[in-house]
C-alpha atoms as a PDB file:
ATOM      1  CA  UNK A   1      84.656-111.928 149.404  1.00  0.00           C
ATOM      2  CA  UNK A   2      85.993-110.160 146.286  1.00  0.00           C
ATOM      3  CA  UNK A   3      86.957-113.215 144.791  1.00  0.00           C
ATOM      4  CA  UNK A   4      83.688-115.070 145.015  1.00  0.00           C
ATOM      5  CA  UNK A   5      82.482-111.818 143.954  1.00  0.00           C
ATOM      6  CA  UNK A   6      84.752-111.470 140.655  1.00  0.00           C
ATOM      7  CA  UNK A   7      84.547-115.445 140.152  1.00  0.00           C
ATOM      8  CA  UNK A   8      80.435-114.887 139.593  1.00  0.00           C
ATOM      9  CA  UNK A   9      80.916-111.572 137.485  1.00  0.00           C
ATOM     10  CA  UNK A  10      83.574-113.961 135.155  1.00  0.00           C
ATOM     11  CA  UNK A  11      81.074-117.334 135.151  1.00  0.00           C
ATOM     12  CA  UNK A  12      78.327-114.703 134.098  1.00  0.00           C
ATOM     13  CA  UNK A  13      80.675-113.430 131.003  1.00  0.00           C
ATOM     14  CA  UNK A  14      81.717-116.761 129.640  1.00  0.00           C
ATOM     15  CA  UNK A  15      78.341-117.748 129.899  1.00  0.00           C
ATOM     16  CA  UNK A  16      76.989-114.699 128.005  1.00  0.00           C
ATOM     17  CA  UNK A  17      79.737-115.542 125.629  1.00  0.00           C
ATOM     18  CA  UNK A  18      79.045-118.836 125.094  1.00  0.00           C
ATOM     19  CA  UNK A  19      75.390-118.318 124.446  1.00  0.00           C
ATOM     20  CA  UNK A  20      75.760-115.197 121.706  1.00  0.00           C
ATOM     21  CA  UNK A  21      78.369-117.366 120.159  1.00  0.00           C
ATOM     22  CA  UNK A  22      75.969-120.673 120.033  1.00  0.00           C
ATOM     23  CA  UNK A  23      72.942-118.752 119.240  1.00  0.00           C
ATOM     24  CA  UNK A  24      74.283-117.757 115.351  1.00  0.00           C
ATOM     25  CA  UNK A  25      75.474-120.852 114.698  1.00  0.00           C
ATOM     26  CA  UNK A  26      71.627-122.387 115.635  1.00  0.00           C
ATOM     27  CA  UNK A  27      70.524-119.640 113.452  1.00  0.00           C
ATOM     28  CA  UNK A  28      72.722-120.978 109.998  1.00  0.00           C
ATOM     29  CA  UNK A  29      71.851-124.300 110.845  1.00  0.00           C
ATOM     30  CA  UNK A  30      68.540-123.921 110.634  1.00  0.00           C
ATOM     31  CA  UNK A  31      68.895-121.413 107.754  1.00  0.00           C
ATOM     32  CA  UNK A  32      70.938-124.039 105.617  1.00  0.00           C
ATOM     33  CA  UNK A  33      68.107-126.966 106.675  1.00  0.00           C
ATOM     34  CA  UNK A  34      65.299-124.591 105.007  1.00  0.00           C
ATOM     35  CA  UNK A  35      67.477-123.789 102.137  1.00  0.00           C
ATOM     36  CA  UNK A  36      67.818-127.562 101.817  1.00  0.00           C
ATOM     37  CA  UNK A  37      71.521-127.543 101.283  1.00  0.00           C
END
């Protein structure tokens, strides 16, 4: 099915998304926990 097909293709985006989005903000937190701030 196309759908199915462009429902997987869409799951695999967000997911994408969501990880290059959470990965920076694990990056500062552990930058800011060295820094001691």
């Amino acid at each position: 099915m196309v759908l199915e097909a462009l429902h997987f293709v869409v799951s695999e985006r967000l997911i994408n998304l969501a990880v290059s989005l959470k990965a920076p903000a694990i990056g500062l937190k552990r930058i800011t926990k060295s820094d001691g701030r």
